[in-house]
C-alpha atoms as a PDB file:
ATOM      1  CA  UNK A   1     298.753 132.838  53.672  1.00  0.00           C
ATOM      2  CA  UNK A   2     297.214 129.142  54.380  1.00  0.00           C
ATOM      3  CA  UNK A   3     295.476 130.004  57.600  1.00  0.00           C
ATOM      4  CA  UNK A   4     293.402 133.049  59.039  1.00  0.00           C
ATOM      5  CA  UNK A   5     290.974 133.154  61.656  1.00  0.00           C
ATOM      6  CA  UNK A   6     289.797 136.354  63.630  1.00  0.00           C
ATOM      7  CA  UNK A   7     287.473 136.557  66.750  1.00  0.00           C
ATOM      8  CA  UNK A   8     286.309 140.005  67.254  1.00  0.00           C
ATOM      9  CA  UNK A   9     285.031 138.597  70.677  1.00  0.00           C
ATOM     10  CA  UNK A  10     287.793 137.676  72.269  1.00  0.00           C
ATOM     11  CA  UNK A  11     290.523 139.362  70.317  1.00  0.00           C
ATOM     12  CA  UNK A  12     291.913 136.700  68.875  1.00  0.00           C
ATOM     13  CA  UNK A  13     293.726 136.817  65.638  1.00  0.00           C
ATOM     14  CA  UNK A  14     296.087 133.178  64.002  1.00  0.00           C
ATOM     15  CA  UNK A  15     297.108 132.691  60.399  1.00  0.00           C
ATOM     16  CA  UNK A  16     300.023 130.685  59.007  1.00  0.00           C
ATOM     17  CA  UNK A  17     302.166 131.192  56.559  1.00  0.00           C
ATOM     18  CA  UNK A  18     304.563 128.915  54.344  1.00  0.00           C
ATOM     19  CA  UNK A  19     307.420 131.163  53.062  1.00  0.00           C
ATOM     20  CA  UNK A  20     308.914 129.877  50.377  1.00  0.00           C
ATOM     21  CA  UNK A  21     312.510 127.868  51.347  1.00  0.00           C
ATOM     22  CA  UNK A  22     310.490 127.279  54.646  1.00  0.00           C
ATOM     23  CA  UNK A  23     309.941 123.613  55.004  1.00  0.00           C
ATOM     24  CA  UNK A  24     307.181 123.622  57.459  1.00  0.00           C
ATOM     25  CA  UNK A  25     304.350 126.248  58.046  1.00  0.00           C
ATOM     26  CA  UNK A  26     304.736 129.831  60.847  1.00  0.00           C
ATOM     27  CA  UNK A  27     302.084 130.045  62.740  1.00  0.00           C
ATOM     28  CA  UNK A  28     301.293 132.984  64.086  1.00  0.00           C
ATOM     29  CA  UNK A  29     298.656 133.492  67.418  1.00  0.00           C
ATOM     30  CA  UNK A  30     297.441 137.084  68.432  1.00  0.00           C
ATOM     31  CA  UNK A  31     295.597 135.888  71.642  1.00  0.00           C
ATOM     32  CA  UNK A  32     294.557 139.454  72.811  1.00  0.00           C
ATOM     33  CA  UNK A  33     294.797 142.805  70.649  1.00  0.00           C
ATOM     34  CA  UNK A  34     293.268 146.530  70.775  1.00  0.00           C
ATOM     35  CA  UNK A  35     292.452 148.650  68.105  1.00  0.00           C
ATOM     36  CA  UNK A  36     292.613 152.017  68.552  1.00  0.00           C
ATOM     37  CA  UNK A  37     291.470 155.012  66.960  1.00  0.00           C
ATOM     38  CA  UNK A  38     293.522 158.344  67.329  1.00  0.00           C
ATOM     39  CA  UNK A  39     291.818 160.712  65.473  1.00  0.00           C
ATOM     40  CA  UNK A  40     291.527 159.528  61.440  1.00  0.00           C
ATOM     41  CA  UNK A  41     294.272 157.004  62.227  1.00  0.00           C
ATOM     42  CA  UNK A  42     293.795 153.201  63.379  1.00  0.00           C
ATOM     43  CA  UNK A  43     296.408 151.551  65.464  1.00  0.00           C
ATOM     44  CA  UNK A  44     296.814 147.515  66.733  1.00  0.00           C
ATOM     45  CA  UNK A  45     298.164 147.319  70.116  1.00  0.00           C
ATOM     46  CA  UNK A  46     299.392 143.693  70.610  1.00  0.00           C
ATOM     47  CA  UNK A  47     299.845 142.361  74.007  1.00  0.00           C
ATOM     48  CA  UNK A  48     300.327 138.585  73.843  1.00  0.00           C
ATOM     49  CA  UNK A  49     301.300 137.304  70.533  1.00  0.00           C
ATOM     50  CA  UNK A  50     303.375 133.608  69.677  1.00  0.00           C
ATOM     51  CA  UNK A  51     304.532 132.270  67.130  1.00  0.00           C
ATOM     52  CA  UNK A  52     305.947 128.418  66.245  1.00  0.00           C
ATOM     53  CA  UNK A  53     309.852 130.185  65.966  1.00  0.00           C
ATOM     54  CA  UNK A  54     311.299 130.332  69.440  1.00  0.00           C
ATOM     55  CA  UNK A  55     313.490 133.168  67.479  1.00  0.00           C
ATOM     56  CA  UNK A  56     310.591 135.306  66.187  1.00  0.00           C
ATOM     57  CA  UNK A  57     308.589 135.025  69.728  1.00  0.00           C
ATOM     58  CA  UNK A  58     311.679 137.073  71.266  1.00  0.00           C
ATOM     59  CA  UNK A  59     312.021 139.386  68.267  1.00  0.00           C
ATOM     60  CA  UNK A  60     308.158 139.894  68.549  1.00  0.00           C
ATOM     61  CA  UNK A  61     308.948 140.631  72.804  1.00  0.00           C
ATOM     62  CA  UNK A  62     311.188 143.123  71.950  1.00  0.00           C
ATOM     63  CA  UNK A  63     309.478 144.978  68.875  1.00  0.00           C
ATOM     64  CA  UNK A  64     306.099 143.970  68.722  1.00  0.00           C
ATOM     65  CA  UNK A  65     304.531 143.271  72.038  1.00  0.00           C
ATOM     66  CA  UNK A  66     302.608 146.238  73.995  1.00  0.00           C
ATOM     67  CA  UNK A  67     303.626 148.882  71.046  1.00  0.00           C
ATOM     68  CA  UNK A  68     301.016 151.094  68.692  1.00  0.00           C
ATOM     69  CA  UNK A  69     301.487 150.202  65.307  1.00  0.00           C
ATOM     70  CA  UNK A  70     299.654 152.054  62.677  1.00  0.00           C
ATOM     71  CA  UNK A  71     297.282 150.723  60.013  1.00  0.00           C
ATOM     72  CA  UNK A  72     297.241 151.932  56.528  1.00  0.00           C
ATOM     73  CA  UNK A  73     294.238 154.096  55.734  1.00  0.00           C
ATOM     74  CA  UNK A  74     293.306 151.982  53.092  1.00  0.00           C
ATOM     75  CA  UNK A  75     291.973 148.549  55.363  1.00  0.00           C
ATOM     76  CA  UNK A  76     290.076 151.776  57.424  1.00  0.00           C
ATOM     77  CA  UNK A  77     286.334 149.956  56.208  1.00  0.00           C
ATOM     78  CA  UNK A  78     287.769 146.314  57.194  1.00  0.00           C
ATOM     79  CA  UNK A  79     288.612 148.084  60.717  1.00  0.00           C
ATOM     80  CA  UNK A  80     285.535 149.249  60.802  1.00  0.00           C
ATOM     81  CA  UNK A  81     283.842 146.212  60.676  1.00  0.00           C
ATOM     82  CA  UNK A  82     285.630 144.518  63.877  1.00  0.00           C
ATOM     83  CA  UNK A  83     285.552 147.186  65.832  1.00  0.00           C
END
């Protein structure tokens, strides 16, 4: 990871990443997110996320956007912290 920035504020999340055989940089912009807490579990709910790959951004429309995803137990005290 080269990049990551997080604004609890606004619920913001961007980072970049340079996989290797990638020649340039993915960045990545979360511009609004929930978390959620369902008992002991976390979720991110992510509602308007882009990236710089016209091919991911309708990959992350069909899978991604709008849809619970769970977050390991083990970033629970980093969760914590933003929420």
């Amino acid at each position: 990871m080269i990049n990551f920035k997080l604004d609890s504020k606004t619920h913001a999340i961007a980072f970049e990443i340079h996989p290797k055989g990638e020649e340039d940089p993915i960045q990545f912009k979360i511009n609004k997110y929930k978390l959620l807490r369902e008992g002991d579990k976390f979720f991110i709910e992510i509602s308007d996320m882009e990236t710089n790959r016209e091919w991911m951004n309708i990959g992350i429309e069909n899978f991604v956007s709008s849809k619970k995803i769970e977050i390991p137990a083990q970033y629970e005290k980093l969760i914590r912290l933003v929420m």
